[in-house]
Protein backbone atom coordinates (compact mmCIF):
# COMPACT_ATOMS: atom_id res chain seq x y z
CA UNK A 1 12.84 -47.01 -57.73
CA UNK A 2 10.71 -46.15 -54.83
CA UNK A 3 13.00 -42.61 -54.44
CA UNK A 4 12.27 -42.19 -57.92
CA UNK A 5 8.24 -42.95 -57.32
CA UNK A 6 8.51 -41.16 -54.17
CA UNK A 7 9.81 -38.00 -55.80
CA UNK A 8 7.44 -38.22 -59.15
CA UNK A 9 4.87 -38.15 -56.46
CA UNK A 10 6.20 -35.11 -54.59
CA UNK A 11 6.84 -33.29 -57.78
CA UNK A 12 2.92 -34.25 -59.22
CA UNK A 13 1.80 -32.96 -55.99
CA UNK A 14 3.56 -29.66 -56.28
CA UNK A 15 1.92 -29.45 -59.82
CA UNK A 16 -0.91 -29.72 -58.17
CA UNK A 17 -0.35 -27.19 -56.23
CA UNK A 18 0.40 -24.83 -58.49
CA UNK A 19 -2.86 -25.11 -60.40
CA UNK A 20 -4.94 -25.04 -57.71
CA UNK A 21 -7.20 -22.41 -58.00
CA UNK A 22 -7.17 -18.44 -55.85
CA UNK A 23 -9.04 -18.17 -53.05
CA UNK A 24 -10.81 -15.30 -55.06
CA UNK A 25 -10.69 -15.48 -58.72
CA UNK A 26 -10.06 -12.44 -60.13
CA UNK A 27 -13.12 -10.65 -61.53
CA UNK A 28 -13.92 -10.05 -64.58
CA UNK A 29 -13.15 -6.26 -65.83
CA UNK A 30 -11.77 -3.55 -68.17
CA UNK A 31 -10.54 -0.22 -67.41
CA UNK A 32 -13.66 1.23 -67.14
CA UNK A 33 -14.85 -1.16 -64.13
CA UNK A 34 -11.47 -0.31 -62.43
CA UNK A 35 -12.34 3.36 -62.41
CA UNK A 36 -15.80 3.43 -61.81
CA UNK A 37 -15.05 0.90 -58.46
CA UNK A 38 -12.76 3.92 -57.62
CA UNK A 39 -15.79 6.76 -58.21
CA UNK A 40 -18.18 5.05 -56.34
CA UNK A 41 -16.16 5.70 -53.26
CA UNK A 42 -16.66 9.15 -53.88
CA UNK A 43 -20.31 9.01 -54.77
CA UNK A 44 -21.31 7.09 -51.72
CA UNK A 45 -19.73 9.51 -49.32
CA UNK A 46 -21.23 11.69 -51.85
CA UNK A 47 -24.74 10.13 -50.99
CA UNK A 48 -24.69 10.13 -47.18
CA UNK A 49 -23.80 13.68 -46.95
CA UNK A 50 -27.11 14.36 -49.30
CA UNK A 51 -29.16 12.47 -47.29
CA UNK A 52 -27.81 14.06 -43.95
CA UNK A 53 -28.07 17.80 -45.49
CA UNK A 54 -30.75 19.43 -43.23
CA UNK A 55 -33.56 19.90 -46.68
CA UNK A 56 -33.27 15.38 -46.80
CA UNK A 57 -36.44 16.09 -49.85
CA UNK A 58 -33.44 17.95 -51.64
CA UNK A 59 -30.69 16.03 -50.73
CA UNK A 60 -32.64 13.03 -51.96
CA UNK A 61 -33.22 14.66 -55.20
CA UNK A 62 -29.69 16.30 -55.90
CA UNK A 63 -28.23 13.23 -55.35
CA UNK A 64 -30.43 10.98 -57.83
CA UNK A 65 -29.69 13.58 -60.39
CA UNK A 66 -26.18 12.70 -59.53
CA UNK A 67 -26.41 9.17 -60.02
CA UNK A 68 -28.74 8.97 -63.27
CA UNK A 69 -25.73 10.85 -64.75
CA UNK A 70 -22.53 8.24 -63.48
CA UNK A 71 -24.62 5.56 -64.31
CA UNK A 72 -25.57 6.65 -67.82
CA UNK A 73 -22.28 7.82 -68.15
CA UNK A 74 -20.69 4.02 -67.34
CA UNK A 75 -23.54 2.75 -69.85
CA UNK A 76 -22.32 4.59 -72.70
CA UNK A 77 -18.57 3.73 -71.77
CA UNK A 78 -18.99 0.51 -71.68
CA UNK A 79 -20.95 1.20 -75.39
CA UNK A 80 -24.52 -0.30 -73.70
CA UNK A 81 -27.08 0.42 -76.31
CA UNK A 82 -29.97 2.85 -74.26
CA UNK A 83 -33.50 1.38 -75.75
CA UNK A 84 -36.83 2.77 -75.69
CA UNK A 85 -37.86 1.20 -72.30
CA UNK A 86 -34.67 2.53 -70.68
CA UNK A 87 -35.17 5.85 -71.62
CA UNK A 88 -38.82 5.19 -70.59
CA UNK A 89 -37.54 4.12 -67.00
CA UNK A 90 -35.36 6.68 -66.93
CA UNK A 91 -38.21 9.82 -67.02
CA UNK A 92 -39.95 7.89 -64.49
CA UNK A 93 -37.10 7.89 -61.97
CA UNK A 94 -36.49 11.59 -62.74
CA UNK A 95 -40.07 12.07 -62.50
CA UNK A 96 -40.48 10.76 -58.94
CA UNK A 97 -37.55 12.08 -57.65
CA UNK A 98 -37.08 15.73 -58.92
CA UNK A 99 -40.50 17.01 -57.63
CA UNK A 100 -39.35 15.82 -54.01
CA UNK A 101 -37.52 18.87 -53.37
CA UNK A 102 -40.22 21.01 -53.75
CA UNK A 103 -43.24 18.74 -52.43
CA UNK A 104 -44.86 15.34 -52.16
CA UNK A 105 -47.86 14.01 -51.62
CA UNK A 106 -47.01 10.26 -50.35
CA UNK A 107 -44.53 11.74 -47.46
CA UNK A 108 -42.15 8.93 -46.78
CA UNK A 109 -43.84 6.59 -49.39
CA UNK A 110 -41.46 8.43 -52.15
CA UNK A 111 -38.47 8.02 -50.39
CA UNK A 112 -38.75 4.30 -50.81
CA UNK A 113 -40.25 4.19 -53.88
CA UNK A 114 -36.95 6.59 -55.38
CA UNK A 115 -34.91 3.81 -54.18
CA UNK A 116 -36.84 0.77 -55.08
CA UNK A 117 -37.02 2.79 -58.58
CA UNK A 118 -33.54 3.43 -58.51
CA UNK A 119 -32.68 0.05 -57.76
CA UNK A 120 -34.70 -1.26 -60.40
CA UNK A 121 -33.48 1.49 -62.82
CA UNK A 122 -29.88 0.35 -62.97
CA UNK A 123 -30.70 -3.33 -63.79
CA UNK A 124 -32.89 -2.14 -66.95
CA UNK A 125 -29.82 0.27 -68.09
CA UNK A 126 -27.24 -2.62 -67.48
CA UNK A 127 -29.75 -4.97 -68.88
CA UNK A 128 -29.47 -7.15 -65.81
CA UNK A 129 -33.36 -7.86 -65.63
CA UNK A 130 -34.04 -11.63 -65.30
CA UNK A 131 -35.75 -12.09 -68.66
CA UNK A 132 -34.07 -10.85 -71.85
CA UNK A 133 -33.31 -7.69 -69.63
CA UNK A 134 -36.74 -6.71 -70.15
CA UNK A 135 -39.86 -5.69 -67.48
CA UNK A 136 -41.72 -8.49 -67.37
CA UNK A 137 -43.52 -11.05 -65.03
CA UNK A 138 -40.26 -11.31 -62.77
CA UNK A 139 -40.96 -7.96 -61.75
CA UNK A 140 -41.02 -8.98 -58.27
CA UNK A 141 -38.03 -11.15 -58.24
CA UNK A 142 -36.04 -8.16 -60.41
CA UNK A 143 -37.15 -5.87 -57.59
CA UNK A 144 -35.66 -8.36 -54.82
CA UNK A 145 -32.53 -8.53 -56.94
CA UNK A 146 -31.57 -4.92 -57.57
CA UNK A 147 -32.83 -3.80 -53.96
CA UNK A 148 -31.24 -6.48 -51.94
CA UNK A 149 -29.77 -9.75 -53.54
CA UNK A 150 -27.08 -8.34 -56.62
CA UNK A 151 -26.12 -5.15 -53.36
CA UNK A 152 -25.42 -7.78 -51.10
CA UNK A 153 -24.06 -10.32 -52.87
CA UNK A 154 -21.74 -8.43 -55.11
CA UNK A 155 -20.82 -6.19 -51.59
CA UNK A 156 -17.04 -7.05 -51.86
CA UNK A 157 -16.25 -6.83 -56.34
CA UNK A 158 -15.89 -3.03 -55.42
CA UNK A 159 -13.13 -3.69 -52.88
CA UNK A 160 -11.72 -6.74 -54.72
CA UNK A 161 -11.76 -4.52 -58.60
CA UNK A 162 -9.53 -1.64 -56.37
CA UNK A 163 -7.29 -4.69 -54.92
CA UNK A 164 -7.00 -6.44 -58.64
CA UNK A 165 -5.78 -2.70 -59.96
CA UNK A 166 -2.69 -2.51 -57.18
CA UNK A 167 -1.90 -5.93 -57.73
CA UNK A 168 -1.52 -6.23 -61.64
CA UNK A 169 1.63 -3.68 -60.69
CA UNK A 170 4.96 -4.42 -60.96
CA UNK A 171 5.98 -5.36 -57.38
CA UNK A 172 8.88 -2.41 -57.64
CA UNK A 173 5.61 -0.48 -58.65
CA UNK A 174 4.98 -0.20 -54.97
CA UNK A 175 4.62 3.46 -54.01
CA UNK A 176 2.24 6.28 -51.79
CA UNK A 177 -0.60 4.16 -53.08
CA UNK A 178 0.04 0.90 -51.41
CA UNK A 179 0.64 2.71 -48.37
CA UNK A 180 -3.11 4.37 -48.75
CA UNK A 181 -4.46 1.16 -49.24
CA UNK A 182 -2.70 -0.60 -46.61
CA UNK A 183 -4.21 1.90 -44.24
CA UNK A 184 -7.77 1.69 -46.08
CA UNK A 185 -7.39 -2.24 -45.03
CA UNK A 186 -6.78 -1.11 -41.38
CA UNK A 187 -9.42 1.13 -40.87
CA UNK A 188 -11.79 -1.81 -39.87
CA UNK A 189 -9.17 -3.54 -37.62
CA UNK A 190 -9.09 -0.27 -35.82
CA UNK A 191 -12.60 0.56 -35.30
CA UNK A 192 -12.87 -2.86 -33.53
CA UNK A 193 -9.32 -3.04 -31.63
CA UNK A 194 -9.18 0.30 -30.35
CA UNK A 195 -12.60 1.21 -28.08
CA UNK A 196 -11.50 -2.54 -26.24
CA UNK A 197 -8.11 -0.96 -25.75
CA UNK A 198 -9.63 1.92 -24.37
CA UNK A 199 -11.69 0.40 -22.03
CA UNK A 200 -8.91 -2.04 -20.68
CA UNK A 201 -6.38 0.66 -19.80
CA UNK A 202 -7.33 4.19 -18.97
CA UNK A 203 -3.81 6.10 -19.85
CA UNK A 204 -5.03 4.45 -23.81
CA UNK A 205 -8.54 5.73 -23.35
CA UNK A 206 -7.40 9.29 -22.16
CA UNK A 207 -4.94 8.92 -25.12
CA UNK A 208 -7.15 8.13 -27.33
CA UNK A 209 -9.74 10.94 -26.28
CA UNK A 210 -6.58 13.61 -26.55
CA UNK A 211 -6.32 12.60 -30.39
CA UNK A 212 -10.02 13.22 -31.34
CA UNK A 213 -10.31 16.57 -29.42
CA UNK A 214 -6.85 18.01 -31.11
CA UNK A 215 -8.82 16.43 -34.58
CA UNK A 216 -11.62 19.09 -33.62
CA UNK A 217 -15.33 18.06 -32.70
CA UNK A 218 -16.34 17.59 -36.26
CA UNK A 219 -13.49 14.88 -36.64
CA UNK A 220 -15.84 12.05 -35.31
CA UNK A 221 -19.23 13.23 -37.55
CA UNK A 222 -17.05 13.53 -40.46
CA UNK A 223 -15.45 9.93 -40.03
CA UNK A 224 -18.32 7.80 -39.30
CA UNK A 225 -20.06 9.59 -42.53
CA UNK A 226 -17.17 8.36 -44.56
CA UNK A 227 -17.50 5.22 -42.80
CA UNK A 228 -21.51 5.21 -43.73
CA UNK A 229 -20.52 6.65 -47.48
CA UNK A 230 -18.02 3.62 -48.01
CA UNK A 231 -20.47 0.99 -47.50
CA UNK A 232 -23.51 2.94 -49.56
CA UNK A 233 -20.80 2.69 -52.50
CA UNK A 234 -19.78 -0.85 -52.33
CA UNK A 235 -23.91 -1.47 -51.98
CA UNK A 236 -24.69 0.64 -55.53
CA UNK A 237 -21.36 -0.78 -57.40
CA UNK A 238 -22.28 -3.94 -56.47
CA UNK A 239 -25.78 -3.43 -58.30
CA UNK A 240 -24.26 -1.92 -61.19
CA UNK A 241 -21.13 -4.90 -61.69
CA UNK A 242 -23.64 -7.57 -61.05
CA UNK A 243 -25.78 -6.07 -63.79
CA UNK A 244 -23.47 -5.94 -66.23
CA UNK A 245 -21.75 -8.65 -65.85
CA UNK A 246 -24.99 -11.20 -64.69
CA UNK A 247 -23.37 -11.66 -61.47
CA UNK A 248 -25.59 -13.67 -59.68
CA UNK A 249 -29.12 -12.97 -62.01
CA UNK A 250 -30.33 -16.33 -62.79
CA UNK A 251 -31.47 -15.52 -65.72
CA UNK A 252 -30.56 -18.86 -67.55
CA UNK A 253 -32.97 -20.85 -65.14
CA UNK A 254 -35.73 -18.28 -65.64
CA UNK A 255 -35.03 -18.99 -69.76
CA UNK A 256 -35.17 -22.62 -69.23
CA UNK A 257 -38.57 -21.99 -66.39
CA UNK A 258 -40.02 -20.26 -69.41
CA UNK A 259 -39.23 -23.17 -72.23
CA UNK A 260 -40.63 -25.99 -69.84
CA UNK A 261 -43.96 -23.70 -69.39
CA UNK A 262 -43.40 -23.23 -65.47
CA UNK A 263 -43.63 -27.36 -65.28
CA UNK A 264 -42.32 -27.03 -61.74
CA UNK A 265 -44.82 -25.44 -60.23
CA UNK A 266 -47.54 -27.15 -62.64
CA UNK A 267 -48.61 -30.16 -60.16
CA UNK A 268 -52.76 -29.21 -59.27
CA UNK A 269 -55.22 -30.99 -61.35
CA UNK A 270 -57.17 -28.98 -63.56
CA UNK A 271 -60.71 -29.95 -61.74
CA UNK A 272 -59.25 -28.75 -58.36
CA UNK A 273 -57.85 -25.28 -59.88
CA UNK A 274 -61.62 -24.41 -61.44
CA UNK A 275 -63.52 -26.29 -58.41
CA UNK A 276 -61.42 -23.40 -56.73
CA UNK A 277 -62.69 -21.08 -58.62
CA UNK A 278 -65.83 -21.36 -58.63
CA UNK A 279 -66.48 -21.47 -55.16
CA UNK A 280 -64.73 -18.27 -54.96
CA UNK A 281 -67.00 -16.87 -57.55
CA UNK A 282 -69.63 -18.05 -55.99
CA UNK A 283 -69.12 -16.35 -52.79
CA UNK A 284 -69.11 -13.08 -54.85
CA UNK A 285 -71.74 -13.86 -56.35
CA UNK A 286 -73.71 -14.81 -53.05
CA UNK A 287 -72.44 -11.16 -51.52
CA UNK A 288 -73.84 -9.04 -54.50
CA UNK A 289 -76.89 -10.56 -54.46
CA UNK A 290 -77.32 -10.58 -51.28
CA UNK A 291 -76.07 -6.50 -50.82
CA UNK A 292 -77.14 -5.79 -54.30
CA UNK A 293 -79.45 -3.08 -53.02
CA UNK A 294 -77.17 -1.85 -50.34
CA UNK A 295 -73.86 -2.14 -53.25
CA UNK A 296 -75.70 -0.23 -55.95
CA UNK A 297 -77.53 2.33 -54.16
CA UNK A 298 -74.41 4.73 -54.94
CA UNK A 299 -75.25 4.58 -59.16
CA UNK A 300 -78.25 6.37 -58.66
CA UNK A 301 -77.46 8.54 -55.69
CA UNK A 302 -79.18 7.07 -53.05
CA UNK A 303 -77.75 7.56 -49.46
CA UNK A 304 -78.85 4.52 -47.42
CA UNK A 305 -80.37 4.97 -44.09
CA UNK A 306 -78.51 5.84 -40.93
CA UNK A 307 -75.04 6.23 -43.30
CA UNK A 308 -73.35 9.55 -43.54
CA UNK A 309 -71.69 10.27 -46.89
CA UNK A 310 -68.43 9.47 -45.13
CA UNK A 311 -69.50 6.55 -43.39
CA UNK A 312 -70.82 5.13 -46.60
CA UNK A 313 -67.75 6.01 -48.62
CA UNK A 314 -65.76 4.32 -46.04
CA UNK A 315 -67.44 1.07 -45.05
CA UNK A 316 -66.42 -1.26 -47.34
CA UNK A 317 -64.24 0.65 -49.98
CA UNK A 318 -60.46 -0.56 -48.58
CA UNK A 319 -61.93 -4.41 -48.15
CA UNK A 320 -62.90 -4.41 -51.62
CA UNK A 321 -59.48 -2.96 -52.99
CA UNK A 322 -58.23 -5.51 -50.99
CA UNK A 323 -60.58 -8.06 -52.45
CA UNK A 324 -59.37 -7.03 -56.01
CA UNK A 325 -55.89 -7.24 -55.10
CA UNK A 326 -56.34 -11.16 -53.94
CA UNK A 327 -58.12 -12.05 -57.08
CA UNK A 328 -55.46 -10.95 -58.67
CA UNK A 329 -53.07 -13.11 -57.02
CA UNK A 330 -55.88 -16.14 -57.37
CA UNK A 331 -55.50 -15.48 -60.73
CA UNK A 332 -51.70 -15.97 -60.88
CA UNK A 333 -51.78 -18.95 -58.54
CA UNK A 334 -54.74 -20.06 -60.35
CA UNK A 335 -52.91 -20.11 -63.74
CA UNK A 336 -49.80 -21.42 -62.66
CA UNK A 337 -50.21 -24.00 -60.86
CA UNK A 338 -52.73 -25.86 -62.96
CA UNK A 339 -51.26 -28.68 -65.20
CA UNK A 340 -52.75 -27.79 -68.22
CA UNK A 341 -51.81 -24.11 -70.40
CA UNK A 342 -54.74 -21.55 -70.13
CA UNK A 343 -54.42 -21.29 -73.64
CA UNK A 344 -55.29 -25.08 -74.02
CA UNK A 345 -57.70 -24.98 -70.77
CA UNK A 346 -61.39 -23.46 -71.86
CA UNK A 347 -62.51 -24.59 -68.61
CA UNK A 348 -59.83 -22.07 -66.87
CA UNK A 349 -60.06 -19.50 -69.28
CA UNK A 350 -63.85 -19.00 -68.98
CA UNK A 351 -63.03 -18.67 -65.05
CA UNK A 352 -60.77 -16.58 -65.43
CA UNK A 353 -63.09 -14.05 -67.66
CA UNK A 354 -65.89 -14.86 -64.79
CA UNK A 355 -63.57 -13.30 -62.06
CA UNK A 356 -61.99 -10.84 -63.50
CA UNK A 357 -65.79 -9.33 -64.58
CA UNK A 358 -66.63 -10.04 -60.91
CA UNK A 359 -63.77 -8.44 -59.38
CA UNK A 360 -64.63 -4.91 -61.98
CA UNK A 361 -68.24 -5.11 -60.90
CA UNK A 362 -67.23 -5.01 -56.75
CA UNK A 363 -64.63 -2.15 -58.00
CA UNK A 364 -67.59 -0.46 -60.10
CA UNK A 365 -69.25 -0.55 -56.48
CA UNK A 366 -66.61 0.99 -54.69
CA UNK A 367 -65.87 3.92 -57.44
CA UNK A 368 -69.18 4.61 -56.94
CA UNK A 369 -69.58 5.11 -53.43
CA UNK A 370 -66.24 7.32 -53.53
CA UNK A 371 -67.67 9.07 -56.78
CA UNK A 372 -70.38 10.13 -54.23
CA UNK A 373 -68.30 11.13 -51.13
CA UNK A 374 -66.59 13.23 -53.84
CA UNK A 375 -69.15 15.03 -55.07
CA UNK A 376 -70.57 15.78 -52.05
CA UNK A 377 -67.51 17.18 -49.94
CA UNK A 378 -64.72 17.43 -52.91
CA UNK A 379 -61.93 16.48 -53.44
CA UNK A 380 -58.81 15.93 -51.31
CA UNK A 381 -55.38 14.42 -51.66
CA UNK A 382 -56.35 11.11 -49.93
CA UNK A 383 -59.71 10.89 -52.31
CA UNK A 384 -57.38 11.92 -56.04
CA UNK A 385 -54.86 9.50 -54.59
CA UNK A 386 -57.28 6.46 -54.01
CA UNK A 387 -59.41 7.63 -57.06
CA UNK A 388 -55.93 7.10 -59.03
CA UNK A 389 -55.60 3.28 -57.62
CA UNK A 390 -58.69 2.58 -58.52
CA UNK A 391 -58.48 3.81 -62.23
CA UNK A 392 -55.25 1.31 -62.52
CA UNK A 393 -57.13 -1.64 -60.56
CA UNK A 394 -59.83 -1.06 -63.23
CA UNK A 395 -57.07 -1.31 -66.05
CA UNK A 396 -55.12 -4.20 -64.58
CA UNK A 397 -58.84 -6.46 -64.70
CA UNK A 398 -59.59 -5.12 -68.42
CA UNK A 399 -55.75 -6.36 -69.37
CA UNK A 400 -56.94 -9.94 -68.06
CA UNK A 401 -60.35 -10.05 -70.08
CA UNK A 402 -58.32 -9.34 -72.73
CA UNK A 403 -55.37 -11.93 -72.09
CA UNK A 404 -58.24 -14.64 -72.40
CA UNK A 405 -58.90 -13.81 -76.34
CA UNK A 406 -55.12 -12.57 -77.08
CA UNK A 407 -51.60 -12.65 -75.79
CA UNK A 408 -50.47 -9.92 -74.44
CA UNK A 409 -47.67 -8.91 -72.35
CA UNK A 410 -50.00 -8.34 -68.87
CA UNK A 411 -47.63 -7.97 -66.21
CA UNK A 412 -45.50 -5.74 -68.28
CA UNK A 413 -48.29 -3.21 -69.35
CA UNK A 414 -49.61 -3.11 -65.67
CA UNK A 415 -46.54 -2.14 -64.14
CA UNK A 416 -45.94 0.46 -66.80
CA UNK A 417 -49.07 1.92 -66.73
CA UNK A 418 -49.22 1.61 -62.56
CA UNK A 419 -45.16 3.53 -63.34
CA UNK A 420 -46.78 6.67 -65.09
CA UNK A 421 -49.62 6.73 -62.96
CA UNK A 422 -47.79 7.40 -59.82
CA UNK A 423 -45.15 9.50 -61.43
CA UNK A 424 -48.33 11.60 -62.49
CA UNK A 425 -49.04 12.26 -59.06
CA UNK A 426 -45.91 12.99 -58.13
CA UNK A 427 -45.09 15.16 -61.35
CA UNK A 428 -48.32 17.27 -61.21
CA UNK A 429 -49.37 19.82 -58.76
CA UNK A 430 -51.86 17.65 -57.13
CA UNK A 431 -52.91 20.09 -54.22
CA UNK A 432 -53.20 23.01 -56.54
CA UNK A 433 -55.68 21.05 -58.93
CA UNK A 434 -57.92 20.16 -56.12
CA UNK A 435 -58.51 23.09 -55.29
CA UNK A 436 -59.49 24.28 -58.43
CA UNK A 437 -62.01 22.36 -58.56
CA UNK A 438 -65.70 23.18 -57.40
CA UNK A 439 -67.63 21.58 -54.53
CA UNK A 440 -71.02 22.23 -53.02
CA UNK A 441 -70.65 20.67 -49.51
CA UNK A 442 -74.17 18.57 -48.37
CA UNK A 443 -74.92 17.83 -44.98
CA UNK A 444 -75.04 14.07 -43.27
């Protein structure tokens, strides 16, 4: 009996065993996945050599071309619908990035707004945004995702959809293709085994050195971009898989954040969040009416004292972008961390109205002292550029007097707008317009 016990155990253990799960389950994935883990190989080797081409502007821009069409061309294979704000995305990303090869007017600034565009781009076509696959206040946390978290985190499916393709062969399948992967598999175990060979024996080293000058001097340069072009791929199909397939978006606990109202973060008392408030209002107000002579001066073209138009245009104007830039975020904190909905909070909504009006009125300030640096000396790249953030600042304050009375989608409808407005200025011939415009230069 205890044989017989002893070998029921055995055998449930071996049971056991046998369910237990892989040490990698296999991912989820059609053909389609298969072959486009298999292009992106080619596209990021594809990518490096574009961005090491001596023209990088045109490199940049020949190779985004490139990638809007594989990516739209996996979308429609895998029969994802393309809606309005996709196709809206899309002209933006084309409009930043096609005017690089010819100029700019943010120098490196464009660079990383193509790829932070880009980024964000192929979550919106694969519908992998956070909420409902839609822009919307998770911009920031989208942005994180598609530039950093889903690249990182989804590094190896490229490597593990190529392995899952080999190994749903027949084992007497085995052919010229195993053999290229096994040595694929090897290349990293080489990079790291053979320079501490080298250095431990110098026959190996000299060896060694033989076999890269018979491969020619443009062996090495070649190699290490293939190297470089094998990790940008695994880094942009990892993007693309987890976007599909919601690998790693959390987008049920943003659902259920939205249901329960943001309750988490919903622990200051109402009296606290508008005490807050106004004192901070108050401050403003203490600073306009204390400068309110200095501050308006510019609305009727009055140059104070001992201030050069340049000096006055300057002195102040950045602090109170700034200033506008951390009301906004008081305004986010303000409204969600207090435990009471603004829409059932008159107390908060009322603030809210009071600094948003606040915050236009020190931005009314500063368009008007750069309104009169402009017409005094012109226009200039810098001045259309900063004359362009103001105009959105401006909108983004309007939007939140308005979200007081109705519900609208704020967060959405700024980024969009703030989109087009910088695509503008990288679309139209900035430097050209400038300068057909008139200016009478002063002196002071």
């Amino acid at each position: 009996m205890e044989n017989l016990k002893t070998g029921n155990g055995a055998g449930h253990g071996l049971a056991l065993l046998e369910e237990e799960r892989p040490l990698l389950e296999k991912l989820p994935a059609d053909r389609w996945d298969r072959i486009f883990a298999g292009g992106y190989v080619i596209l990021g080797i594809l990518m490096w050599n574009c961005l090491c081409m001596e023209n990088f502007t045109r490199g940049l821009s020949v190779f985004s071309i490139l990638y809007v069409i594989t990516v739209l061309a996996y979308a429609g294979l895998k029969k994802i619908p393309i809606t309005g704000e996709k196709i809206f995305w899309t002209l933006i990303l084309l409009g930043i990035c096609l005017p690089y090869s010819f100029y700019s007017v943010f120098d490196f600034g464009q660079t990383l707004m193509i790829f932070l565009t880009a980024a964000y781009w192929t979550l919106v076509i694969t519908e992998g945004l956070l909420w409902k696959g839609r822009t919307s206040s998770w911009i920031l946390l989208d942005s994180w995702n598609g530039l950093i978290a889903l690249p990182i985190l989804n590094f190896f499916c490229q490597i593990r959809l190529i392995l899952q393709s080999f190994s749903d062969k027949r084992e007497e399948g085995r052919d010229w293709r195993m053999v290229l992967l096994g040595g694929v598999i090897s290349i990293p175990a080489l990079l790291i085994i053979i320079p501490i060979l080298s250095q431990a024996d110098t026959g190996f080293q000299n060896l060694v050195t033989a076999v890269f000058n018979a491969l020619g001097e443009e062996f090495g340069t070649v190699f290490w971009r293939g190297i470089a072009g094998l990790l940008m791929g695994a880094l942009m199909f990892g993007t693309l898989y987890g976007g599909v397939y919601k690998r790693h978006v959390k987008e049920e606990e943003c659902i259920r954040f939205h249901e329960e109202s943001g309750r988490v973060f919903r622990f200051v008392p109402d009296t606290a969040v508008l005490t807050f408030g106004i004192i901070v209002s108050a401050v403003y107000v203490l600073f306009i009416g204390l400068q309110a002579r200095y501050l308006f001066s510019a609305f009727f073209g009055i140059l104070p004292r001992a201030y050069t138009y340049a000096q006055y245009a300057r002195q102040g104007f950045f602090e109170l972008c700034v200033i506008a830039l951390l009301n906004a975020s008081f305004l986010i904190a303000m409204n969600g961390c207090t435990k009471t909905l603004r829409r059932k909070n008159r107390g908060l909504i009322l603030e809210n109205g009071i600094l948003a009006v606040l915050t236009l009125l020190l931005l009314s300030t500063a368009a008007s002292k750069l309104g009169m640096y402009i017409a005094a000396y012109g226009f200039t790249v810098k001045r259309c550029i900063s004359s362009v953030f103001l105009i959105w600042l401006f909108l983004v304050f309007i939007l939140v007097l308005v979200h007081q009375k109705k519900e609208i989608p704020l967060v959405r409808w700024a980024v969009f707008a703030g989109a087009v407005f910088f695509t503008l200025l990288c679309v139209l011939p900035v430097e050209q317009i400038i300068g057909w415009i008139p200016y009478h230069p002063v002196s002071g």
